[in-house]
Protein backbone atom coordinates (compact mmCIF):
# COMPACT_ATOMS: atom_id res chain seq x y z
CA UNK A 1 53.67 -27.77 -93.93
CA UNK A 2 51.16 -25.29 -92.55
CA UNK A 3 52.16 -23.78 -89.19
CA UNK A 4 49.76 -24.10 -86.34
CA UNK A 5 48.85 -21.15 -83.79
CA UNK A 6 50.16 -21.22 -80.20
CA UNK A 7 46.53 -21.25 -79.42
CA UNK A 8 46.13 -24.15 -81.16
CA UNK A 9 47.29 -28.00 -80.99
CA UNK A 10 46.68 -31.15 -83.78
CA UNK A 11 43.91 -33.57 -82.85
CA UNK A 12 45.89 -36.76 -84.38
CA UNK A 13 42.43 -39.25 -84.33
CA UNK A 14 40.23 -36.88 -86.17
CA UNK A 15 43.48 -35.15 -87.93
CA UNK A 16 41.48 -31.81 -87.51
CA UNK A 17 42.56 -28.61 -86.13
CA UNK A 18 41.43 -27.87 -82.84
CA UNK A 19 41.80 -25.09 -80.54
CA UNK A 20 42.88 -24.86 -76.62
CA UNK A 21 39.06 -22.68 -76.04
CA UNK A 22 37.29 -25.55 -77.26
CA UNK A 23 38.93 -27.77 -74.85
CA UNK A 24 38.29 -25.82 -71.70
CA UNK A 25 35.22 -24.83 -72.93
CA UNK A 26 34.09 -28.64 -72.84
CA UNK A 27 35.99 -29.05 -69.13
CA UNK A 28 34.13 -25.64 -67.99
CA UNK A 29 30.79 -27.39 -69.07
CA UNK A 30 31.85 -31.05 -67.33
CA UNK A 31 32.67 -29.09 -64.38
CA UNK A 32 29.29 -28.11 -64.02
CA UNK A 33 27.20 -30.55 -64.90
CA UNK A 34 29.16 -32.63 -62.45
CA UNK A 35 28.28 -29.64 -59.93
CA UNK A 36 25.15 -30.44 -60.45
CA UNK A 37 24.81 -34.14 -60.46
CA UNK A 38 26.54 -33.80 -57.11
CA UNK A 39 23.81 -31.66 -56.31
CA UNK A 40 21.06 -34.16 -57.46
CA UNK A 41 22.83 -36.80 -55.78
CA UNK A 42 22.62 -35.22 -52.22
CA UNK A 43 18.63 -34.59 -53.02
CA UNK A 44 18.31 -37.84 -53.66
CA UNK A 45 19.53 -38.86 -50.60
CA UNK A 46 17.31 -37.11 -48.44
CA UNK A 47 14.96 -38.79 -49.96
CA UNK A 48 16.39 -42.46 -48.80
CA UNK A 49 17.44 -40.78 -45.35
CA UNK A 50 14.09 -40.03 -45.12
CA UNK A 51 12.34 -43.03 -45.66
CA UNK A 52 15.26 -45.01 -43.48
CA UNK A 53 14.31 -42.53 -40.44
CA UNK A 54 10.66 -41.95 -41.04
CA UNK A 55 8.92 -45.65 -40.09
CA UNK A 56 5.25 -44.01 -38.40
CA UNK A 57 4.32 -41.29 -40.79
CA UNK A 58 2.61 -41.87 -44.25
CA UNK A 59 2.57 -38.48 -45.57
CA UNK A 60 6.20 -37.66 -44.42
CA UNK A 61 7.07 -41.14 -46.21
CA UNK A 62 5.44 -40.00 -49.66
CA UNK A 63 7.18 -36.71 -49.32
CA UNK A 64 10.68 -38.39 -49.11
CA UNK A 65 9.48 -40.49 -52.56
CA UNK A 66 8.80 -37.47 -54.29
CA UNK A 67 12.39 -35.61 -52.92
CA UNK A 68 13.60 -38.90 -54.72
CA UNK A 69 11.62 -38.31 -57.97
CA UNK A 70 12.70 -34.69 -57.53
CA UNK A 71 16.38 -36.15 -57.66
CA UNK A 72 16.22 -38.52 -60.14
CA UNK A 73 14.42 -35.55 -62.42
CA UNK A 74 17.22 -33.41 -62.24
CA UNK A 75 19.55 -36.08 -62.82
CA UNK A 76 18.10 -37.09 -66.20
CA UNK A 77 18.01 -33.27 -67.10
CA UNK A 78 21.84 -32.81 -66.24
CA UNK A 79 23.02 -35.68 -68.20
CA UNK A 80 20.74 -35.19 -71.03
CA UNK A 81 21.99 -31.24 -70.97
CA UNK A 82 25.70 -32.68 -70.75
CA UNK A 83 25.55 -35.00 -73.39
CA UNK A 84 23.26 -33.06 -75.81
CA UNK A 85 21.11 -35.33 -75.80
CA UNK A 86 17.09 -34.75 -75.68
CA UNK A 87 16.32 -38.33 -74.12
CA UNK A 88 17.18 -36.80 -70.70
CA UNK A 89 14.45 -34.40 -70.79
CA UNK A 90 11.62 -36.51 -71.95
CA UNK A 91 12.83 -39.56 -69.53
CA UNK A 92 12.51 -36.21 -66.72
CA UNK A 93 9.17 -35.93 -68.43
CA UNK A 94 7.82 -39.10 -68.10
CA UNK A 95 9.31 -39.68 -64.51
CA UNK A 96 6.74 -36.27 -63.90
CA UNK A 97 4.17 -38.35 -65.07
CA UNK A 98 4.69 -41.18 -63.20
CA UNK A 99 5.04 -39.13 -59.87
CA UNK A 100 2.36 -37.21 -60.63
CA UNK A 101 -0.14 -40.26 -60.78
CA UNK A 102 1.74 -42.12 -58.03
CA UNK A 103 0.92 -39.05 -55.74
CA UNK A 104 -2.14 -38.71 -56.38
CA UNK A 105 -3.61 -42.66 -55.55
CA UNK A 106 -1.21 -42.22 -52.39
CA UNK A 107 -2.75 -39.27 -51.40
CA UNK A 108 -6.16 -41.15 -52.24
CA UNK A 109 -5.08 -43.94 -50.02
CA UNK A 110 -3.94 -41.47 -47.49
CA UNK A 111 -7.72 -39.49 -47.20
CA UNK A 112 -9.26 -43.13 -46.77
CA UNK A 113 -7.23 -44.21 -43.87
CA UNK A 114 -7.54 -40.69 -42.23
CA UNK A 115 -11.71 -41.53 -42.82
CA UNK A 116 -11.47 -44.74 -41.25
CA UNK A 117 -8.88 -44.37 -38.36
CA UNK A 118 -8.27 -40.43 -37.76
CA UNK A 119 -4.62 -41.09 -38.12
CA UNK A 120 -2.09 -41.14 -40.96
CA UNK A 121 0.42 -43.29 -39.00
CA UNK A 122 1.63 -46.96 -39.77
CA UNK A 123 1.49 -48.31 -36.44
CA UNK A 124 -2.23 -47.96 -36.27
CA UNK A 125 -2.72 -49.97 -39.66
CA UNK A 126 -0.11 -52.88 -39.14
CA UNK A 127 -3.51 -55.49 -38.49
CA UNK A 128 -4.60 -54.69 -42.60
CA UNK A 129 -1.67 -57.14 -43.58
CA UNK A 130 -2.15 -56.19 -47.04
């Protein structure tokens, strides 16, 4: 019977060798991707916190969407970096997309009502009921 390493301990579902580095190499890198999603997490909820508290201001109210697209993105690229996987990254890459073009017809919306009214906030728009 071959003699294993002190270093090194039996996998018994793969029956393959495998050493103690590898294993807290992989924690290590779990460790900080959950750093991170943490991290993400808390963006993202400025975002909501933002939106909850801000009820008069348009432009404040797209900022907190994109802080939430800005959370979400990071999120996709942490799990997709965690997992090896490239479908993280181009999910993050279409959510750009879609942020990019939802910013820009809000911000087209936004110049229109500042045309019409000279104001950006809600309570001067609530008779448009649309």
């Amino acid at each position: 019977m071959k003699r294993l390493k002190p270093y090194q301990n039996y996998n018994y579902y793969s029956l393959t060798l495998v050493s103690n580095v590898d294993c807290v190499s992989a924690i290590m890198h779990y460790d900080y991707v959950m750093h991170n999603l943490a991290f993400t997490y808390f963006i993202f909820l400025i975002g909501i916190t933002g939106i909850i508290y801000n009820n008069k201001n348009f432009f404040l109210t797209m900022l907190s969407i994109e802080i939430m697209y800005l959370g979400l993105t990071l999120s996709f690229i942490m799990i997709g970096s965690g997992t090896s996987d490239p479908l993280g990254q181009i999910y993050a890459l279409v959510l750009l997309v879609v942020a990019a073009a939802e910013s820009a017809i809000g911000l087209g919306i936004l110049i229109v009502l500042y045309r019409c009214g000279r104001t950006i906030e809600f309570t001067d728009y609530e008779d448009l009921r649309g």
